[in-house]
Structure formats: structure tokens, C-alpha cells
N, C-alpha and C. Protein backbone atom coordinates (compact mmCIF):
# COMPACT_ATOMS: atom_id res chain seq x y z
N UNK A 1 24.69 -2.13 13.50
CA UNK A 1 24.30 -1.11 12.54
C UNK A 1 23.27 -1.66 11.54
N UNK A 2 23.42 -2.74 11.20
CA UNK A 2 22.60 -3.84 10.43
C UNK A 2 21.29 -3.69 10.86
N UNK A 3 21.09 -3.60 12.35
CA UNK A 3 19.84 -3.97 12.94
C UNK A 3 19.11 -2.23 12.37
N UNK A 4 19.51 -1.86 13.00
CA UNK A 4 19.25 -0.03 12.55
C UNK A 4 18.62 0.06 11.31
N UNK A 5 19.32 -0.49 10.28
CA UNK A 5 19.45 0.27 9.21
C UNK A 5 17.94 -0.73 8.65
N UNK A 6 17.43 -1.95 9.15
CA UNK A 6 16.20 -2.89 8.57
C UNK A 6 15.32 -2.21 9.82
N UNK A 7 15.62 -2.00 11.20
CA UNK A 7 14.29 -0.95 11.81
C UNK A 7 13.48 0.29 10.71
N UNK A 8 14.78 0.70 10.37
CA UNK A 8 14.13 2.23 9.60
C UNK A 8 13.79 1.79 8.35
N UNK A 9 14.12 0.47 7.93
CA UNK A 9 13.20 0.70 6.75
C UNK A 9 11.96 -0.69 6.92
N UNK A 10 12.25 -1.20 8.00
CA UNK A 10 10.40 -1.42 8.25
C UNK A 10 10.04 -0.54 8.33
N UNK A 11 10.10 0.40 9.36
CA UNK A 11 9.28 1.52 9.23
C UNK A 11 8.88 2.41 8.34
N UNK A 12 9.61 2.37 7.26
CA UNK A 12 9.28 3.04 5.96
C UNK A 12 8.46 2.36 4.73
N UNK A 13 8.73 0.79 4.85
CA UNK A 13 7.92 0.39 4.12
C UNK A 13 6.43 0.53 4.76
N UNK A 14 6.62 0.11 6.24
CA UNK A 14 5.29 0.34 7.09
C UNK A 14 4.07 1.36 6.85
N UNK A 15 5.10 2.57 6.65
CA UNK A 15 4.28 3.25 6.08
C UNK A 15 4.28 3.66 4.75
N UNK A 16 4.76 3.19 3.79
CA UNK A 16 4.19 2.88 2.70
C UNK A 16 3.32 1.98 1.90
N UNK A 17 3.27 1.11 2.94
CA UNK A 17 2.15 0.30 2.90
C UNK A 17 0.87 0.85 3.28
N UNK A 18 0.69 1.47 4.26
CA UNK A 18 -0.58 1.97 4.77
C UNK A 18 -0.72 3.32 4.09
N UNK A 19 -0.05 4.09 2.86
CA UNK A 19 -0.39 5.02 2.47
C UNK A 19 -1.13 4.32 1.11
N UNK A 20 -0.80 3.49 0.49
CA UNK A 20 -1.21 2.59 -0.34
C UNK A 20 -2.40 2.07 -0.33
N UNK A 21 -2.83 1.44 1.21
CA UNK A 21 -4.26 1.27 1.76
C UNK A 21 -5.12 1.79 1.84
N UNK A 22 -4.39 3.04 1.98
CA UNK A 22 -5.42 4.35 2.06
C UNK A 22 -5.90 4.97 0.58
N UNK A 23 -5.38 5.07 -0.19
CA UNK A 23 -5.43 4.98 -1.66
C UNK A 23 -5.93 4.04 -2.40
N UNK A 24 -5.83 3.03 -1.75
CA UNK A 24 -6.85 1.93 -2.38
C UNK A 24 -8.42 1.54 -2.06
N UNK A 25 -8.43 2.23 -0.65
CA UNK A 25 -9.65 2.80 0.11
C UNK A 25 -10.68 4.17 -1.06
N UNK A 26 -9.50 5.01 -1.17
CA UNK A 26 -10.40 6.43 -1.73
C UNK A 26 -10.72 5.72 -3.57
N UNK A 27 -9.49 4.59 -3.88
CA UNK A 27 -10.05 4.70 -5.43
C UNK A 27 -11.64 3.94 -5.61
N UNK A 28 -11.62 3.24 -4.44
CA UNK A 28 -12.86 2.13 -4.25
C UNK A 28 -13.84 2.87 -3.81
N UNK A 29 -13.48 3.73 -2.91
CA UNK A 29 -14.88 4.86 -3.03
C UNK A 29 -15.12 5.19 -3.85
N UNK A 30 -14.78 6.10 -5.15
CA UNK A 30 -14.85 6.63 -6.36
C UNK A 30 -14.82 5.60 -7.83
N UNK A 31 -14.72 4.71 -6.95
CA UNK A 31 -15.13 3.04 -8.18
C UNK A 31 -16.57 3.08 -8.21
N UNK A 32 -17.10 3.03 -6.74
CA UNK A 32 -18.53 2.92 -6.45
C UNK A 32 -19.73 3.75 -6.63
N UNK A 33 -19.05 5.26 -6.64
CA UNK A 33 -20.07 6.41 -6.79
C UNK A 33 -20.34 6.43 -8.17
N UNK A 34 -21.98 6.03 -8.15
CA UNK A 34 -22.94 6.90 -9.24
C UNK A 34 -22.94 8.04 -9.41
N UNK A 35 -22.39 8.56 -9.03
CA UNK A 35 -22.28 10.05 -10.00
C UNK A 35 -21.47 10.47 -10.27
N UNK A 36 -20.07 9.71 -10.71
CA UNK A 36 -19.06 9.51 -11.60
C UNK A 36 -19.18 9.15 -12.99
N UNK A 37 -18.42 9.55 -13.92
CA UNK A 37 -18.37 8.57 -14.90
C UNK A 37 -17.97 7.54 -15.02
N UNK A 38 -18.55 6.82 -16.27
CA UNK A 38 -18.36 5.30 -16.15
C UNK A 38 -16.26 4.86 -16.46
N UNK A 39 -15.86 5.89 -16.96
CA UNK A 39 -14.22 6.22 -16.93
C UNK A 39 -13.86 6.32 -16.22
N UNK A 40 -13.96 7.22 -15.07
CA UNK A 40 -13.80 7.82 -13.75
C UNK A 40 -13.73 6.37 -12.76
N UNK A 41 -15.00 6.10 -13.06
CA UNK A 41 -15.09 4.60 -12.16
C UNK A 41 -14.21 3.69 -12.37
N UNK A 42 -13.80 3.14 -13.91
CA UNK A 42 -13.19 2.31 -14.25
C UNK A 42 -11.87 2.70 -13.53
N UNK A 43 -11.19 3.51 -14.40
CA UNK A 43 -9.81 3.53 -13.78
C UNK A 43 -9.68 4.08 -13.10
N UNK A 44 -10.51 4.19 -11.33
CA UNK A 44 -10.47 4.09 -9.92
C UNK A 44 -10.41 2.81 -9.78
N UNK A 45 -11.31 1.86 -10.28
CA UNK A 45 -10.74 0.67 -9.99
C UNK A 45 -9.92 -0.20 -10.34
N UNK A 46 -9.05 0.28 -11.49
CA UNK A 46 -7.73 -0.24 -11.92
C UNK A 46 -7.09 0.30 -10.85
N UNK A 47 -6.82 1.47 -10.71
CA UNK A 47 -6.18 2.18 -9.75
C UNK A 47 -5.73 1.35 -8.48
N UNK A 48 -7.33 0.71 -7.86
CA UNK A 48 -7.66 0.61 -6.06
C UNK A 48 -6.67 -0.75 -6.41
N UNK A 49 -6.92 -1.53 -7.45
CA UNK A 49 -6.26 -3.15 -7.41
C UNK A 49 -4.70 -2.95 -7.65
N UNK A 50 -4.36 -1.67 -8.52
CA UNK A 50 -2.79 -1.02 -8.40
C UNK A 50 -2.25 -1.18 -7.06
N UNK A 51 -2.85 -0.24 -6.12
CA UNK A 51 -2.83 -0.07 -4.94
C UNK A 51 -2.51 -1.24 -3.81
N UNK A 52 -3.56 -2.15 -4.05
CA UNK A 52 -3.42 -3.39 -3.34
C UNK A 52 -2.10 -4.01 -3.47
N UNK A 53 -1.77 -4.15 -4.83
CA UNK A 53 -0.37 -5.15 -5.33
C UNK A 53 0.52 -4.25 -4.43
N UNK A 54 0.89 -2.90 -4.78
CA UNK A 54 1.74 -2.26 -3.60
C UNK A 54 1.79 -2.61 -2.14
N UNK A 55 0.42 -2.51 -1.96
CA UNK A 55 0.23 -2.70 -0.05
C UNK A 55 0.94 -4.09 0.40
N UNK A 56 0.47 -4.75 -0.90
CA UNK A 56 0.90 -6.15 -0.30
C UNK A 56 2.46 -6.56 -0.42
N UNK A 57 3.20 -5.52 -1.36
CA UNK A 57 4.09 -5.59 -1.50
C UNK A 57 4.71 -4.74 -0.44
N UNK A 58 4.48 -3.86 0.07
CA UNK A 58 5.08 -3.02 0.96
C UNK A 58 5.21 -3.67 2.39
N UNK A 59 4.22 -4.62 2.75
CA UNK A 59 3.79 -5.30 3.67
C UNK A 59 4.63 -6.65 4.04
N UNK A 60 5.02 -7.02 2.85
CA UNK A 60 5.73 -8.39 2.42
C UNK A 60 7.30 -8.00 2.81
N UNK A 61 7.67 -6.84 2.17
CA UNK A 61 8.91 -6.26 2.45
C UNK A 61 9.24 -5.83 3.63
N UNK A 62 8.08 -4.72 4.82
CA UNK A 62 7.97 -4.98 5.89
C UNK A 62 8.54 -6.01 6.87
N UNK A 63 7.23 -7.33 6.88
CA UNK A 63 8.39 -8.43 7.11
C UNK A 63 9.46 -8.73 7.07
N UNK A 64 9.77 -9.06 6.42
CA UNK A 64 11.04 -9.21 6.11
C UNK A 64 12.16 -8.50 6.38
N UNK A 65 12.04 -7.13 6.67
CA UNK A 65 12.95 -6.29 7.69
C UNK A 65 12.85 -6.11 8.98
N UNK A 66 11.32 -7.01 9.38
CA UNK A 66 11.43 -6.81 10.73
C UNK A 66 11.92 -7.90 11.08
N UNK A 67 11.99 -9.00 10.26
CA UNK A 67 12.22 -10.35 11.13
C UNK A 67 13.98 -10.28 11.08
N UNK A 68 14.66 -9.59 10.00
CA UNK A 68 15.71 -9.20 9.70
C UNK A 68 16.56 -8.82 10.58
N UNK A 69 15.90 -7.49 11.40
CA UNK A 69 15.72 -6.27 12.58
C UNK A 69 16.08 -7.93 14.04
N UNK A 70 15.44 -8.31 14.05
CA UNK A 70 15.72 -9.45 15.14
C UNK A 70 16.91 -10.13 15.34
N UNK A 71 17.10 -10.35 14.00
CA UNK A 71 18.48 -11.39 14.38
C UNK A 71 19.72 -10.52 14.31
């Protein structure tokens, strides 16, 4: 049941990681566009580096339930 219960939540961090990526993708687009404001820009890119710490955290946790999921 053990094994089960760290499958489903790799898979949930899994994809909470890659929703995170993806969000850190769109704030970095909107970091970059000139024809934003210079506010707008800024905290898109507080935002995109928000984002990252998650991914990597979601990613980290990942692991760790999959290698979990094995034994």
C-alpha cells in the first residue's frame, strides 16, 4: 500500500512541478516584453524565480517518492 500511496504522489508532485515550469516560462516571457511596464516586468520576474524554487522543489520531492515507490 506504501508503494501506491508514493506512485500517486510522484505523480502529483510530477505534475506540479511542470505546472510551475510552465509559469515560470510565461512570467519570463512577460519579464522580457517591451511593452510592459517596468512593474509589470519586475514582478514577472520575481514571480518566474518564485516559480523555479517550486519546480525545483516539486522535482526534488518527486524523487524522492519515486525512489521510495521502488523499495
Amino acid at each position: 500500500m506504501e508503494t501506491v500511496k508514493n506512485a500517486a504522489n510522484y505523480v502529483s508532485e510530477t505534475v506540479q512541478g511542470t505546472g510551475s515550469q510552465a509559469s515560470k516560462e510565461a512570467n519570463k516571457h512577460v519579464a522580457k516584453d517591451s511593452d510592459a511596464s517596468a512593474k509589470t516586468r519586475l514582478q514577472a520576474a520575481g514571480d518566474a524565480v518564485g516559480d523555479k524554487v517550486d519546480q525545483s522543489k516539486h522535482e526534488t520531492k518527486a524523487d524522492v517518492h519515486k525512489e521510495a515507490a521502488k523499495h
